[in-house]
C-alpha atoms as a PDB file:
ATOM      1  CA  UNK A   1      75.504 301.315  66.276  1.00  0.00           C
ATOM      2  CA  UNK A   2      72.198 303.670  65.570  1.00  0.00           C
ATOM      3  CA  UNK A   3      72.610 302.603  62.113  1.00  0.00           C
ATOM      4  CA  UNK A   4      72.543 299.064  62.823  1.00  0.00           C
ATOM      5  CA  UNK A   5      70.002 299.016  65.042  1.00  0.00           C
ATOM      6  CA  UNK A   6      67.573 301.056  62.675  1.00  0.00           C
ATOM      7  CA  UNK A   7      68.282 298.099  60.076  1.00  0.00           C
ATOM      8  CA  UNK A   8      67.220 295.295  62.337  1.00  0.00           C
ATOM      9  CA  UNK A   9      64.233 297.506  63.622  1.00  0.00           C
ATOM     10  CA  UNK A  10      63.667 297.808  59.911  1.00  0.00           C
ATOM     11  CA  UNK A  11      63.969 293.890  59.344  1.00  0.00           C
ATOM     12  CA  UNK A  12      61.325 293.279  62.335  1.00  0.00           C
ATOM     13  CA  UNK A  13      58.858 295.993  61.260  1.00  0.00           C
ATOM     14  CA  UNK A  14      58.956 294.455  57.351  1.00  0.00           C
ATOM     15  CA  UNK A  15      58.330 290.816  58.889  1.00  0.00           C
ATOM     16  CA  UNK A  16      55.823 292.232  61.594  1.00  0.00           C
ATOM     17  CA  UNK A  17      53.639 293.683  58.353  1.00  0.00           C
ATOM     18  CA  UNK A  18      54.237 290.748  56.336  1.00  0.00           C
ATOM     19  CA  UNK A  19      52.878 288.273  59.149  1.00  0.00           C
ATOM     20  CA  UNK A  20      50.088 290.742  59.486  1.00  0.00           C
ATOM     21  CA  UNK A  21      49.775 290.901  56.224  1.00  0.00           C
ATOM     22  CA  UNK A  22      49.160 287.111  55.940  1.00  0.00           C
ATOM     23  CA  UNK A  23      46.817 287.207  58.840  1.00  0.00           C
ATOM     24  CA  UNK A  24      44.458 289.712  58.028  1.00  0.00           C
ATOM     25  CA  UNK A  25      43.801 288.551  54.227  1.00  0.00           C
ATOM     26  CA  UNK A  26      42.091 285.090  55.276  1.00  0.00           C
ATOM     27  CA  UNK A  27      42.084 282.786  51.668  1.00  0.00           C
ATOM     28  CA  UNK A  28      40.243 279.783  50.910  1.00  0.00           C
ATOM     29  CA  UNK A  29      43.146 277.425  51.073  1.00  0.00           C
ATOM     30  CA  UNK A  30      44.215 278.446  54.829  1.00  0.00           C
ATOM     31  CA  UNK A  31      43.301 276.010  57.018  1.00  0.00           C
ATOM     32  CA  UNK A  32      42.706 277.054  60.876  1.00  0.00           C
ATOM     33  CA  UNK A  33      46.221 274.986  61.688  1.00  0.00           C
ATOM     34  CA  UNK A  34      48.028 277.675  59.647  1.00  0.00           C
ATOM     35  CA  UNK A  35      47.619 280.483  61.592  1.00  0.00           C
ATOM     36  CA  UNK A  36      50.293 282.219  63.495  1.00  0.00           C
ATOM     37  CA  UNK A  37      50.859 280.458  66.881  1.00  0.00           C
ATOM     38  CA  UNK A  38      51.184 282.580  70.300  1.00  0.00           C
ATOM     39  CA  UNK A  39      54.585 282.420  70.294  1.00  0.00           C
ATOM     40  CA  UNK A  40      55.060 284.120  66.555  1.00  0.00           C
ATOM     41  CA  UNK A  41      52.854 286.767  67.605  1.00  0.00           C
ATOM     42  CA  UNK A  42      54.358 287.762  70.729  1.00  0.00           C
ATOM     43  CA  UNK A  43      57.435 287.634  68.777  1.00  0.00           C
ATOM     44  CA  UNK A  44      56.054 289.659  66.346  1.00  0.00           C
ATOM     45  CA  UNK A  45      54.879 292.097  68.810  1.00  0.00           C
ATOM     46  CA  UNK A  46      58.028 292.335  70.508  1.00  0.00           C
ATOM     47  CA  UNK A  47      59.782 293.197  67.661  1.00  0.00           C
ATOM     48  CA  UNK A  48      57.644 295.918  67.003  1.00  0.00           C
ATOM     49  CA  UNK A  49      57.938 297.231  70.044  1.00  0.00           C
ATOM     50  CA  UNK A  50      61.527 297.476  69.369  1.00  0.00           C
ATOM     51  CA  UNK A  51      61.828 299.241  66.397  1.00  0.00           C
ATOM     52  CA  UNK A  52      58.781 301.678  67.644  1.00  0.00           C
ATOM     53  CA  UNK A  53      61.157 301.845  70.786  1.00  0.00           C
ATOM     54  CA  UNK A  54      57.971 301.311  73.385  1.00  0.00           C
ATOM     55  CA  UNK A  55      56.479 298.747  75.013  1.00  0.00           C
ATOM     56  CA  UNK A  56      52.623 299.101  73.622  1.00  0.00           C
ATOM     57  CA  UNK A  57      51.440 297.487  70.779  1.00  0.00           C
ATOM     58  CA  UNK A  58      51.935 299.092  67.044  1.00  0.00           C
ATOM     59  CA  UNK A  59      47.954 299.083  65.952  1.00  0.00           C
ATOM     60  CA  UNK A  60      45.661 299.310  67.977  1.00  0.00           C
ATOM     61  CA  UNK A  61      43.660 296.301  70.283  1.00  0.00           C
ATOM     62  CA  UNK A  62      40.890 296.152  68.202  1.00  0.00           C
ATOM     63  CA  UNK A  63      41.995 295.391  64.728  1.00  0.00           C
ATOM     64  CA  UNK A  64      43.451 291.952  65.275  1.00  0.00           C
ATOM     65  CA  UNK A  65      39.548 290.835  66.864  1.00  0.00           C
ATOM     66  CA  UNK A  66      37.795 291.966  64.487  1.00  0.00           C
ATOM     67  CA  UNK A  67      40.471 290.226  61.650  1.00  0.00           C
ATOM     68  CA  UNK A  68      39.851 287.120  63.684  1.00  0.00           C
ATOM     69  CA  UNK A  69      36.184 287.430  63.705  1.00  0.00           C
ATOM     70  CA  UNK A  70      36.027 287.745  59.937  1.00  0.00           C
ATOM     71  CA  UNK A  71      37.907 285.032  59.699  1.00  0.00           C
ATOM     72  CA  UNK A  72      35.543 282.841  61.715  1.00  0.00           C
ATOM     73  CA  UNK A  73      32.504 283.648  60.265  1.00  0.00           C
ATOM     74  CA  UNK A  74      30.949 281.036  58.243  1.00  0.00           C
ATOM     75  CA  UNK A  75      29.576 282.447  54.632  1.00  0.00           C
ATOM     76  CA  UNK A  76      26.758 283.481  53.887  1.00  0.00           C
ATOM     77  CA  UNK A  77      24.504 281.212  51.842  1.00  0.00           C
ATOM     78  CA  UNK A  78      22.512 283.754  49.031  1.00  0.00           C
ATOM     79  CA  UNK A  79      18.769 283.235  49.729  1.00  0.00           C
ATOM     80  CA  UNK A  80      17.026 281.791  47.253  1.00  0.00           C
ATOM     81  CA  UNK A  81      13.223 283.160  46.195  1.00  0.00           C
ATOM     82  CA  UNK A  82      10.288 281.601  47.148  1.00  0.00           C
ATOM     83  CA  UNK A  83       9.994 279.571  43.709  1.00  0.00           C
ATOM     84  CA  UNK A  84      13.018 277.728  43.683  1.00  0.00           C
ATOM     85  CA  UNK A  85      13.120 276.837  47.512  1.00  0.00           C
ATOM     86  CA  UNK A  86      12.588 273.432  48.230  1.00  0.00           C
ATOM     87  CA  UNK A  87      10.006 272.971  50.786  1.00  0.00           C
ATOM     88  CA  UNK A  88      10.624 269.814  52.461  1.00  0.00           C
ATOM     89  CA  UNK A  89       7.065 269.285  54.108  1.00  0.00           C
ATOM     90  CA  UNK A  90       5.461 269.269  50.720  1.00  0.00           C
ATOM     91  CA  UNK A  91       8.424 266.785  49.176  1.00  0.00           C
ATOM     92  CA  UNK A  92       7.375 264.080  52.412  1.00  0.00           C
ATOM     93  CA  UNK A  93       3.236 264.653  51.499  1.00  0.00           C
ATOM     94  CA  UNK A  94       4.137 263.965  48.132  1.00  0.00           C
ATOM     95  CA  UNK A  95       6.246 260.952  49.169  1.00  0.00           C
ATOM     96  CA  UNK A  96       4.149 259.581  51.500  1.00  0.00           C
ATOM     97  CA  UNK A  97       0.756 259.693  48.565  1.00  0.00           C
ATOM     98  CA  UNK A  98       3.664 257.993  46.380  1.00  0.00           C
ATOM     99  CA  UNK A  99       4.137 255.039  48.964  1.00  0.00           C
ATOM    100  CA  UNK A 100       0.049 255.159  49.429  1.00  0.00           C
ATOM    101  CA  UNK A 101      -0.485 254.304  45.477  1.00  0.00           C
ATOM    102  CA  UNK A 102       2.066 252.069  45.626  1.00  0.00           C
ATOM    103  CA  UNK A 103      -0.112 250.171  48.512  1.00  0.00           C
ATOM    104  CA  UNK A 104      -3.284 250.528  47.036  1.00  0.00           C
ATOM    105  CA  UNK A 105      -2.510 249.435  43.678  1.00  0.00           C
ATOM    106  CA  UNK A 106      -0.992 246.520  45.253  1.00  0.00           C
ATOM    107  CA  UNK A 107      -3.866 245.940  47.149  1.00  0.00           C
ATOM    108  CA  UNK A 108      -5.914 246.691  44.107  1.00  0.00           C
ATOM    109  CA  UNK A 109      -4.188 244.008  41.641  1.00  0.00           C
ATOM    110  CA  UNK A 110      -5.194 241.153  44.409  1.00  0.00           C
ATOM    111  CA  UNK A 111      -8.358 242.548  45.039  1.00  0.00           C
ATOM    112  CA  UNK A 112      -9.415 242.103  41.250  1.00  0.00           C
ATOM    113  CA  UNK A 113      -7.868 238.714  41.470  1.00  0.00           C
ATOM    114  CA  UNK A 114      -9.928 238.063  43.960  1.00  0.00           C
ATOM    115  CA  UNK A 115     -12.922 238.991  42.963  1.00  0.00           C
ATOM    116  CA  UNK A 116     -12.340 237.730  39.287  1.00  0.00           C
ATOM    117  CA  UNK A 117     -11.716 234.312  40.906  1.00  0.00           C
ATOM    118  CA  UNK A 118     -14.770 234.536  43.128  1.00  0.00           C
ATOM    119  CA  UNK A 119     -16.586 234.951  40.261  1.00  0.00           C
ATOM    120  CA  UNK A 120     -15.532 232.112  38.245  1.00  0.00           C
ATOM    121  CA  UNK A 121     -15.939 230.029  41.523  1.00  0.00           C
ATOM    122  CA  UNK A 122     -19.680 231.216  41.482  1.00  0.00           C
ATOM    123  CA  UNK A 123     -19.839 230.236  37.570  1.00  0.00           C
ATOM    124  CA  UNK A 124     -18.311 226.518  38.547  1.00  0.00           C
ATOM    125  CA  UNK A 125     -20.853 226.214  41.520  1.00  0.00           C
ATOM    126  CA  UNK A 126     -23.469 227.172  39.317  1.00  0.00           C
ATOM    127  CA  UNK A 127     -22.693 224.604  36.684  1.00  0.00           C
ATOM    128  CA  UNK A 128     -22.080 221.816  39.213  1.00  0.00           C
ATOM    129  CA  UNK A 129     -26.163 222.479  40.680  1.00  0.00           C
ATOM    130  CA  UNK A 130     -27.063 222.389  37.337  1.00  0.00           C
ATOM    131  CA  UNK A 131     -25.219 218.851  36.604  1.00  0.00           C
ATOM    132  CA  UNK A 132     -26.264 217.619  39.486  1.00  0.00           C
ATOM    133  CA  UNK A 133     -30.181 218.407  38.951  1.00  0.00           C
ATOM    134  CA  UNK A 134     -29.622 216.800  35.557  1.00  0.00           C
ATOM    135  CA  UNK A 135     -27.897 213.824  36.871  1.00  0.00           C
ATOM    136  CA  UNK A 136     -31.073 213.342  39.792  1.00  0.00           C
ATOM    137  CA  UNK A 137     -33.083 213.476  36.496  1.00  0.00           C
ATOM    138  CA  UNK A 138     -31.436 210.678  34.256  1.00  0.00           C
ATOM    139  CA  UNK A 139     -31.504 208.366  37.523  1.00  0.00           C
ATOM    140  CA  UNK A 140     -35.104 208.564  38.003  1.00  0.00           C
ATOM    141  CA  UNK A 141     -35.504 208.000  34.126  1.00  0.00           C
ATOM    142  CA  UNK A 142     -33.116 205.053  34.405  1.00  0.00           C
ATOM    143  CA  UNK A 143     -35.167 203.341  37.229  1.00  0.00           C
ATOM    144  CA  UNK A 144     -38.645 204.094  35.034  1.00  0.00           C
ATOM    145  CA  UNK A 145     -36.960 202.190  32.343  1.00  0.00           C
ATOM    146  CA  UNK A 146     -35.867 199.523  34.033  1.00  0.00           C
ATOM    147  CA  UNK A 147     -39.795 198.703  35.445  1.00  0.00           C
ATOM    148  CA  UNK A 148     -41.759 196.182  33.967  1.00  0.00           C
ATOM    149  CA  UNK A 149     -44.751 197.780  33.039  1.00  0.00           C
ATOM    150  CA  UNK A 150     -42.866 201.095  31.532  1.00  0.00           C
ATOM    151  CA  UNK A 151     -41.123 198.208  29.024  1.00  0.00           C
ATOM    152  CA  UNK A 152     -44.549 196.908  28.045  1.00  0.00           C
ATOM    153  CA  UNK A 153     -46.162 200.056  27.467  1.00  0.00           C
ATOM    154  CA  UNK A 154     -43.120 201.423  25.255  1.00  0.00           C
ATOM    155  CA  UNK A 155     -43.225 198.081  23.783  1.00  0.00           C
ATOM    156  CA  UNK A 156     -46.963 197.974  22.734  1.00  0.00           C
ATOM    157  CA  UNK A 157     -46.717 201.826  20.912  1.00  0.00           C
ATOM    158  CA  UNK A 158     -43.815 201.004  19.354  1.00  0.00           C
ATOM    159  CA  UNK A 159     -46.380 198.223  17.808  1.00  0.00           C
ATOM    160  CA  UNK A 160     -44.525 194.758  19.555  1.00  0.00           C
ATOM    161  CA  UNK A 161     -46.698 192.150  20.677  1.00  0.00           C
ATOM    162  CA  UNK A 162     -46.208 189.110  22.754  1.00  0.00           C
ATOM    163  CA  UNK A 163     -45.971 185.616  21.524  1.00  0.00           C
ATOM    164  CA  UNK A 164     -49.114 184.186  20.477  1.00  0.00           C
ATOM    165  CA  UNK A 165     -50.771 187.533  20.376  1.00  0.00           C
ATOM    166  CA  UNK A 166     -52.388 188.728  16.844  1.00  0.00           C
ATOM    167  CA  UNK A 167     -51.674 191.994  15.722  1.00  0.00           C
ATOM    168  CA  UNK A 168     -54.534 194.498  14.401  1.00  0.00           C
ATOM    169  CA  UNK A 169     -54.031 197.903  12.811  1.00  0.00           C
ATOM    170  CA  UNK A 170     -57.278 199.758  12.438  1.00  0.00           C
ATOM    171  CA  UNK A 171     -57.293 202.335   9.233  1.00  0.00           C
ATOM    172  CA  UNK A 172     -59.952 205.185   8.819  1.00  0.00           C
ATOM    173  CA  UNK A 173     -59.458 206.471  12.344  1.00  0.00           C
ATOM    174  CA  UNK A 174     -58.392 210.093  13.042  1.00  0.00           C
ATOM    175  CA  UNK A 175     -54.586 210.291  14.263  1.00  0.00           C
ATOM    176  CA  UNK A 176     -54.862 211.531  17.880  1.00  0.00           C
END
């Protein structure tokens, strides 16, 4: 009976290392579901215990902690140098002067449009006093035509006379 019981001591030792083994070599792919439950372990244990023929554990209490805290730790990110760091403060100036272009060269455009159309407002008023000045002045010409006495005065030096009148044209006389 020795002889058998050596062989399953054996068989609990090699599954003991194996599950240690898996547990101490954490891998990408492992996800924290897969990890031995309480119940394997203690199984594990007690199987050890057996072949070992005591009741303490096989390694020693710190090993397993410290296989667990690697496990756990989150990797470290490599630090990048100063030149190829992206500072974030300097990407939201730089974003914020992009939106403030943006704005002013909105702004801009209808401020141009603006004033463009101000000025051609100013050219139209301009033209309209100058109209109207000239229109003031062909009304008062049209009521000095239509007076008597201007007609008979353009009348007689365009050389008209009235009915009955007799017409003389003096020569020798100096144009004045």
């Amino acid at each position: 009976m020795p002889s058998a019981r050596s062989a399953a001591a054996r068989s609990a030792a090699a599954r003991s290392a194996s599950a240690r083994s898996a547990t101490s070599r954490p891998t990408a792919a492992r996800s924290a579901t897969s990890r031995p439950t309480a119940a394997r372990s203690a199984a594990a244990r007690s199987a050890t215990s057996r072949a070992t023929g005591s009741r303490s554990a096989a390694r020693p209490a710190t090993a397993r902690p410290a296989a667990r805290r690697q496990a756990r730790r989150p990797q470290r990110v490599p630090v990048r140098s100063a030149a190829l760091r992206v500072r974030w403060e300097r990407v939201g100036r730089y974003g914020l002067l992009l939106v403030l272009a943006i704005v002013v060269g909105l702004y801009a455009e209808h401020t141009v449009s603006y004033l463009s159309t101000s000025s051609q407002a100013d050219q139209q008023q301009a033209a309209v006093s100058r109209l109207a000045r000239q229109n003031r002045g062909l009304e008062r010409q049209m009521r000095a035509l239509n007076d008597p006495v201007t007609i008979v005065r353009d009348a007689r030096s365009l050389g008209m006379v009235r009915p009955g009148e007799r017409s003389y044209a003096m020569t020798g006389q100096p144009q004045r």
